[in-house]
Protein backbone atom coordinates (compact mmCIF):
# COMPACT_ATOMS: atom_id res chain seq x y z
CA UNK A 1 28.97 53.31 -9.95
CA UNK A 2 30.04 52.43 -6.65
CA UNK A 3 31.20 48.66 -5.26
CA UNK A 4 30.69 47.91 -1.75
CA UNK A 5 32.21 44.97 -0.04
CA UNK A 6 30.81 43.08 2.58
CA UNK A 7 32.94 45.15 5.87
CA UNK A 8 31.23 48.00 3.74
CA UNK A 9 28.13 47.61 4.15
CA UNK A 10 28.51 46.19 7.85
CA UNK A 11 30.26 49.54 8.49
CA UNK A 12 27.66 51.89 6.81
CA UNK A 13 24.51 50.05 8.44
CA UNK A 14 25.25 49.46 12.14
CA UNK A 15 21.61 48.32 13.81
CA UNK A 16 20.60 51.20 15.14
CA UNK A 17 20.95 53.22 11.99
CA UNK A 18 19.70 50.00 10.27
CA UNK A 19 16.14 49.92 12.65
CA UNK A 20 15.05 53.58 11.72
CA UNK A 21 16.39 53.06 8.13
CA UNK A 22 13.67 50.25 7.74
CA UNK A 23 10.77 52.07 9.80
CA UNK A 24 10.74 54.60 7.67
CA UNK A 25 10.76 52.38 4.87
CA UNK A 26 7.36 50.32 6.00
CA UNK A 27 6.07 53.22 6.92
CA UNK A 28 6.25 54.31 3.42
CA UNK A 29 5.11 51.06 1.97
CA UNK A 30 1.79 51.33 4.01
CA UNK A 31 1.28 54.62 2.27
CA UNK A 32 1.53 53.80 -0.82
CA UNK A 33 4.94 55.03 -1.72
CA UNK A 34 6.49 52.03 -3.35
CA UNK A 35 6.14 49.65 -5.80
CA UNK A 36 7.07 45.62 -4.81
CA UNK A 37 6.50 42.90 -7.37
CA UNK A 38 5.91 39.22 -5.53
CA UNK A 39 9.53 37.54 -5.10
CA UNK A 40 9.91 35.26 -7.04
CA UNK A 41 11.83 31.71 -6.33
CA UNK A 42 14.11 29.50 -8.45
CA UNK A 43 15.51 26.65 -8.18
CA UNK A 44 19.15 26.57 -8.02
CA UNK A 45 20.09 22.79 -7.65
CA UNK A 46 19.21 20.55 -4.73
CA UNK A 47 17.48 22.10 -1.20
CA UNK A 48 19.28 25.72 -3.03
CA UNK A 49 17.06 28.49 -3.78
CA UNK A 50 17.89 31.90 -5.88
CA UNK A 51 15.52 34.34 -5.35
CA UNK A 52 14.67 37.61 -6.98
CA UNK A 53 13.28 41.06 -5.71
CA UNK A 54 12.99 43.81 -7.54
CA UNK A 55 10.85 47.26 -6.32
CA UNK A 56 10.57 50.86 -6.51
CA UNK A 57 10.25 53.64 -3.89
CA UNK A 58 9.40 57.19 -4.20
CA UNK A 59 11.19 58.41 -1.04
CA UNK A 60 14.07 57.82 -1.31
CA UNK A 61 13.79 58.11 -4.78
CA UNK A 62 15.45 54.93 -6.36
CA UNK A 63 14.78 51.05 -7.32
CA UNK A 64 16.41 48.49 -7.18
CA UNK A 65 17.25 44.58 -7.29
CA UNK A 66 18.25 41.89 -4.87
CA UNK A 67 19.89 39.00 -6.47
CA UNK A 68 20.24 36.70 -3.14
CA UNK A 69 21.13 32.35 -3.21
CA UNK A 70 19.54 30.94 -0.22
CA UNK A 71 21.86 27.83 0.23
CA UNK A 72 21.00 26.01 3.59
CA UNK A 73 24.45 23.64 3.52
CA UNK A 74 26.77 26.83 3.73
CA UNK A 75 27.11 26.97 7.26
CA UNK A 76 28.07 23.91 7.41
CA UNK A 77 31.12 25.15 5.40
CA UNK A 78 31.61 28.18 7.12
CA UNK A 79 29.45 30.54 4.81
CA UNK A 80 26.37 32.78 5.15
CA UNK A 81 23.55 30.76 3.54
CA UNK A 82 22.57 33.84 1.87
CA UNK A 83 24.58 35.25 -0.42
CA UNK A 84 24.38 37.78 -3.19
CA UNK A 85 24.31 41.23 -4.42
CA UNK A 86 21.92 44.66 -4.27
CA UNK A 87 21.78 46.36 -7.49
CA UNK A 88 20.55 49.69 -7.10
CA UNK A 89 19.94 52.60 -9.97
CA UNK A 90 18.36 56.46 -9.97
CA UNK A 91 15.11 57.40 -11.38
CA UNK A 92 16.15 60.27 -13.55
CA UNK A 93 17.65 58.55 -15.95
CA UNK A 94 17.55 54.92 -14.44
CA UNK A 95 21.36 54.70 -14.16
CA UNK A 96 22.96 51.75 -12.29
CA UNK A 97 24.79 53.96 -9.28
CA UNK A 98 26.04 51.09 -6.94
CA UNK A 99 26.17 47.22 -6.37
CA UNK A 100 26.88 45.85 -3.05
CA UNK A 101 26.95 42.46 -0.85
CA UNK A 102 23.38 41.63 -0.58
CA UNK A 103 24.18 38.89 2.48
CA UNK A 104 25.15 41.55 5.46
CA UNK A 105 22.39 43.93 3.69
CA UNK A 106 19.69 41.25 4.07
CA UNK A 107 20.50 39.90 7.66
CA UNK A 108 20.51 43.72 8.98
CA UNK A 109 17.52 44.58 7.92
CA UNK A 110 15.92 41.46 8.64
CA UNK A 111 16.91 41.69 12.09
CA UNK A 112 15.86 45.46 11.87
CA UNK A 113 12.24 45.00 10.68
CA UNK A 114 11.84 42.30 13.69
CA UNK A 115 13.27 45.25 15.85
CA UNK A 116 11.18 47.83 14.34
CA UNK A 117 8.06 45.19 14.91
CA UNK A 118 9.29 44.89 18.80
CA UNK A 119 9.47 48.51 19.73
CA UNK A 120 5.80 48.98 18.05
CA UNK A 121 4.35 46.09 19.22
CA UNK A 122 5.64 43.96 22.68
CA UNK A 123 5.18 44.84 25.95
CA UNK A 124 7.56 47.54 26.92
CA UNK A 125 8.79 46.18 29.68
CA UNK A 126 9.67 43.39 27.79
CA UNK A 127 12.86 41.80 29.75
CA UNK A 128 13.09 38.07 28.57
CA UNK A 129 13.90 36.91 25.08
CA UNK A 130 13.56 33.24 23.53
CA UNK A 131 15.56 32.78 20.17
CA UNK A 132 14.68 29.48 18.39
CA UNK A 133 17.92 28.65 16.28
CA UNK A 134 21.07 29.76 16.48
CA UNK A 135 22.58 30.94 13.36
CA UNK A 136 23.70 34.06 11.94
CA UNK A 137 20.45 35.47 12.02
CA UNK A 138 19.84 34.54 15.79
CA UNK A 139 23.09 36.95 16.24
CA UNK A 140 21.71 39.38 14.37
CA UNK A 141 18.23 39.97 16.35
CA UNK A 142 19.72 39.38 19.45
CA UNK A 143 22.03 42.58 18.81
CA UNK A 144 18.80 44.60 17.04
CA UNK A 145 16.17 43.17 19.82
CA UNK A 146 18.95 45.14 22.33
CA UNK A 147 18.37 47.96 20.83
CA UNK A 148 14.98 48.10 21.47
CA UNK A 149 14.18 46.36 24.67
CA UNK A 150 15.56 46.44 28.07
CA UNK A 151 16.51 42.63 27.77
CA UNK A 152 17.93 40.69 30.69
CA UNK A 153 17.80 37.08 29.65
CA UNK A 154 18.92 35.43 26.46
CA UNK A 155 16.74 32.03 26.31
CA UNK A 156 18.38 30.04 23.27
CA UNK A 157 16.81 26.29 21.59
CA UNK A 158 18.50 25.14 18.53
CA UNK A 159 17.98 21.95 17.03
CA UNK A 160 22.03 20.73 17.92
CA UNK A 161 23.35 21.61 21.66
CA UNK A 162 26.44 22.39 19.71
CA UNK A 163 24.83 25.20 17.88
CA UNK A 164 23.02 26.66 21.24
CA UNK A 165 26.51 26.60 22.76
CA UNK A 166 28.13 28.37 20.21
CA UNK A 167 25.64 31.15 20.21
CA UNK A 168 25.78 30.95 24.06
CA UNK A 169 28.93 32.00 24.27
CA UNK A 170 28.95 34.30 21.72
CA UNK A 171 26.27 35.88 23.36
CA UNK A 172 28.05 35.68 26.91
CA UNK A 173 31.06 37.49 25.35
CA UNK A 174 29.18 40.15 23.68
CA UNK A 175 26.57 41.04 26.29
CA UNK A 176 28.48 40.12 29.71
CA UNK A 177 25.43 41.78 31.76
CA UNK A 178 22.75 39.02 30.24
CA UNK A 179 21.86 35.54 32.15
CA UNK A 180 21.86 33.17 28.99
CA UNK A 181 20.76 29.95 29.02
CA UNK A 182 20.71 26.85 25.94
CA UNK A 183 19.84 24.13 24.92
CA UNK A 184 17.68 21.79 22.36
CA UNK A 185 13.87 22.27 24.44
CA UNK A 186 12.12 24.66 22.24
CA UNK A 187 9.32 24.48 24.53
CA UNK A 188 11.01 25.26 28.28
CA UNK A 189 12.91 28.40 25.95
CA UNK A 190 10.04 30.22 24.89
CA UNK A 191 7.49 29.33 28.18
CA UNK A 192 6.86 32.64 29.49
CA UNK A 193 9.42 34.86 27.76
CA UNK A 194 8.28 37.70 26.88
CA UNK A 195 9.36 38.21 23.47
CA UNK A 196 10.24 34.90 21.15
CA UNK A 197 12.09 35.28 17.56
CA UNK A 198 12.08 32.21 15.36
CA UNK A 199 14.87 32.51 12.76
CA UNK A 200 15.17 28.42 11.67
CA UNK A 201 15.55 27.20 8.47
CA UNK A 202 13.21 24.47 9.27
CA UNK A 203 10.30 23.52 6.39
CA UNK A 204 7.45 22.03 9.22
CA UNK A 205 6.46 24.19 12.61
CA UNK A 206 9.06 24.15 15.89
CA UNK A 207 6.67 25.89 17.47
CA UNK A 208 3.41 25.24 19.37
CA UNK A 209 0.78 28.26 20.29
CA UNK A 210 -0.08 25.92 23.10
CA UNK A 211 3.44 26.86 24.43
CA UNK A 212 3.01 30.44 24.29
CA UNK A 213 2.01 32.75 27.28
CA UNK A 214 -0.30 35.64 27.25
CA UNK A 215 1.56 38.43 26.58
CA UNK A 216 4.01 37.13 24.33
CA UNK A 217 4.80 39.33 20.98
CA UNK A 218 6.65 36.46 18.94
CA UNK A 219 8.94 37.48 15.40
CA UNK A 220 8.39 34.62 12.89
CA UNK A 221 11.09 34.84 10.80
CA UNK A 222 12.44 32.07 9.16
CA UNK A 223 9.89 30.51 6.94
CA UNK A 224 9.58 32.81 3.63
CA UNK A 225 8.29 30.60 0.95
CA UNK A 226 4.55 28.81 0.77
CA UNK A 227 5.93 25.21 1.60
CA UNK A 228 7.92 25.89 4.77
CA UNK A 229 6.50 26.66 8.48
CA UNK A 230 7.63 27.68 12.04
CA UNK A 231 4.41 27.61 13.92
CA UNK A 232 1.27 25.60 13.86
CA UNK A 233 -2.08 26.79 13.21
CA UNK A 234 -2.89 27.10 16.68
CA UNK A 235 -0.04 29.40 16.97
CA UNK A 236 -1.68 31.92 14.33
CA UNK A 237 -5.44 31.45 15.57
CA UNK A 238 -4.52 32.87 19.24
CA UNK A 239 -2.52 35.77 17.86
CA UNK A 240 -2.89 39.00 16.41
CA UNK A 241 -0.91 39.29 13.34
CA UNK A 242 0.80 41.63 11.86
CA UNK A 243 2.49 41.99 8.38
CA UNK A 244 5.06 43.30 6.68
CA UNK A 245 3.16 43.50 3.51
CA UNK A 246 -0.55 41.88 3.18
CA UNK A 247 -0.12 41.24 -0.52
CA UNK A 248 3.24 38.75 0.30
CA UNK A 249 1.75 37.49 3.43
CA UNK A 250 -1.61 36.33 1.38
CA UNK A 251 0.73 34.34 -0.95
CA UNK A 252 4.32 33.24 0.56
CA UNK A 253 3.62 32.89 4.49
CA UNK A 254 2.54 28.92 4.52
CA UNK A 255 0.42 29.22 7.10
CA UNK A 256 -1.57 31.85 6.45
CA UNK A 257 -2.34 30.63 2.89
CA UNK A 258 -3.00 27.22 4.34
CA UNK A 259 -5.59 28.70 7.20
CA UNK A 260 -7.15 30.83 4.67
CA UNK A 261 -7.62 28.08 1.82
CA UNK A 262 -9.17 25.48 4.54
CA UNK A 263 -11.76 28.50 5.57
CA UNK A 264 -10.60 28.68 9.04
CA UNK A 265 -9.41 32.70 9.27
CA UNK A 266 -10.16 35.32 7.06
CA UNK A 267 -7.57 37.60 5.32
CA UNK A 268 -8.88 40.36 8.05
CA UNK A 269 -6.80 37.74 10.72
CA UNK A 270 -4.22 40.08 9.59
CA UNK A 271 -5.02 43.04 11.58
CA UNK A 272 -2.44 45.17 9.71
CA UNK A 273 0.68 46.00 8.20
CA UNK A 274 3.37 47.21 10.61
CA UNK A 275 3.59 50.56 8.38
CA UNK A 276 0.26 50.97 9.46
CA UNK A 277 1.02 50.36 12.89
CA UNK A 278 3.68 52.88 12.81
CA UNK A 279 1.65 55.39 10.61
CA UNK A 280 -1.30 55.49 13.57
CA UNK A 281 -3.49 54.41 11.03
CA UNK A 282 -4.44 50.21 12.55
CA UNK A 283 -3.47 50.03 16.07
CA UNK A 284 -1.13 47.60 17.58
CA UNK A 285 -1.35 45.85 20.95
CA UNK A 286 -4.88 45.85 22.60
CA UNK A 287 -3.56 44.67 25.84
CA UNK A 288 -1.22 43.80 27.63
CA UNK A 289 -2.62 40.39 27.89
CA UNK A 290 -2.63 39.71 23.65
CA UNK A 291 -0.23 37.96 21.92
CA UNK A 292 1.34 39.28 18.91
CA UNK A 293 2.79 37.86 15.68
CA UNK A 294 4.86 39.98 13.10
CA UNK A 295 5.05 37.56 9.98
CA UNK A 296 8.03 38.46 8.42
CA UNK A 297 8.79 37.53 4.87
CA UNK A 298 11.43 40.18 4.11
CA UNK A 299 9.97 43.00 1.16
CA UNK A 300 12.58 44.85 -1.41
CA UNK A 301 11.89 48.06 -0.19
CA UNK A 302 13.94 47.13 3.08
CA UNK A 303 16.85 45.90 0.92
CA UNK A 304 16.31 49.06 -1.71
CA UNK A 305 16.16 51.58 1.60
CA UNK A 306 19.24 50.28 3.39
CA UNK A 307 21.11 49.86 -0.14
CA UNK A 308 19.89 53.57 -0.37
CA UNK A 309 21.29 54.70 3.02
CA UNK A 310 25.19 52.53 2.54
CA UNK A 311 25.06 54.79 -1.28
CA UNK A 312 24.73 57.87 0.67
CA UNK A 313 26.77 57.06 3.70
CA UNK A 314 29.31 55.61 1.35
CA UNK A 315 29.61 59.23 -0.80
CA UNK A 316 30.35 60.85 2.31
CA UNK A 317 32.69 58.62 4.04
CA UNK A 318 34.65 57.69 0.90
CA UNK A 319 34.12 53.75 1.79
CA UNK A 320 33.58 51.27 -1.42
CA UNK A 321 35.37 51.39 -4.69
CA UNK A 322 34.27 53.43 -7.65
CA UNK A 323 33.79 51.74 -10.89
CA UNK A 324 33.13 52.72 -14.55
CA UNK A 325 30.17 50.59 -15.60
């Protein structure tokens, strides 16, 4: 098999490769092409979290497993909070054919499926983006959001002005041609912008629908198990919703399983699955005046399609370290 380090799989899966690796991947998911047990959770000690997702997909022809620790103190010590590894084996003989670092593999193609959800489903002439928080993942979909809109100005709120500045500037160095502005008022970030991405690690909602202009198409990140929340339910009754996969969405986004046990929205609140967005099979935007909500959770067949694509890219461009298993 093959070992890939982290600067490995950063080099193999720049975003832009990253963005059409993962639409064709939930494109395929909304056809039926894959097969995604629920991820499940552990407990691993304290506010840490180890959590497991395993699936199948037909094209490209492989499964997988992502072995990931979600460990909110690390960047307080100067380390990704997610960290693991992508195990991924052929379907002839179900062979394990490469391993690689599962942290730069999940924050690219989380950042790519928000990306993928922006180009299908805000406004194109989408020019002002609001990120709430400020870590790596903020970094991340600023870079991918780039990609796919014509963006002019960088809004950021983080819960610490020393976290907002840091990005700032980051941001500032990177992307000299944006007017970036930070601070800790979530609300004066995301009034008006035209696109918002919320990539906190926070368990209640930062964010108020109330706040939100008409418009908006807003990436809801952050929150990916039943007991945490970004937005309030105010926030998901004025939108239209989309999904990354309905059967996750019905049981790990917090507020949709909360709004649908009180009785107040229906499970058709979620108008469809961005595969099916991209497939021309549910439509997307209605208006120009709707607001739109992409609920991501993160599936495995992201993680098993981008491991897929650094395997390839890897065989041709010698990168990684072959190892007898």
């Amino acid at each position: 098999m093959i070992v890939l380090s982290h600067e490995d799989v950063a080099a193999l899966l720049p975003p832009e490769t990253a963005i059409e690796v993962v639409a064709k991947a939930m494109a395929a998911v909304s056809r039926g092409e894959a097969e995604l047990p629920l991820r499940s959770i552990m407990d691993a000690g304290g506010p840490n979290k180890m959590g497991i997702m395993p699936g199948m997909m037909r094209n490209p022809p492989c499964h997988g497993i992502k072995l990931v620790s979600l460990f909110p103190g690390n960047v307080a010590a100067g380390f990704s909070s997610h960290q693991g590894a992508m195990v991924l084996f052929e379907p002839e003989h179900g062979t394990t054919i490469a391993i690689m670092d599962g942290g730069p593999l999940t924050a690219l193609r989380t950042a790519a499926a928000s990306a993928v959800a922006t180009r299908a489903l805000s406004r194109e002439n989408s020019t002002v983006l609001a990120m709430v928080g400020a870590g790596e993942q903020a970094r991340h979909h600023l870079d991918a959001t780039l990609i796919v809109r014509p963006i002019r100005e960088l809004r950021i709120a983080s819960r610490t002005d020393k976290s907002a500045t840091a990005f700032a500037e980051h941001a500032r160095r990177k992307y000299p041609h944006l007017a970036v502005s930070h601070g800790t008022d979530i609300r004066a970030a995301v009034t008006d912008a035209d696109i918002v991405c919320t990539v906190t690690t926070s368990p209640t909602p930062v964010l108020q629908g109330a706040w939100i202009a008409p418009g908006t198409h807003l990436n809801v990140v952050g929150a990916s198990i039943p007991s945490k929340r970004e937005i309030d339910d105010e926030m998901v009754l004025r939108a239209q919703v989309f999904a990354d996969y309905r059967r996750s969405t019905f049981a790990q986004a917090g507020e949709i399983v909360d709004l649908i046990g009180a009785g107040r929205i229906g499970e058709d609140h979620v108008r469809a699955e961005i595969g099916e967005v991209l497939n021309g099979t549910a439509p997307g935007r209605t208006d120009d005046a709707s607001i739109t909500l992409y609920r991501s959770l993160g599936i495995a067949a992201q993680d098993i399609a981008c491991a897929y694509h650094c395997w390839e890219a890897a065989g041709r461009t010698g990168r990684g370290v072959e190892a007898p298993f």
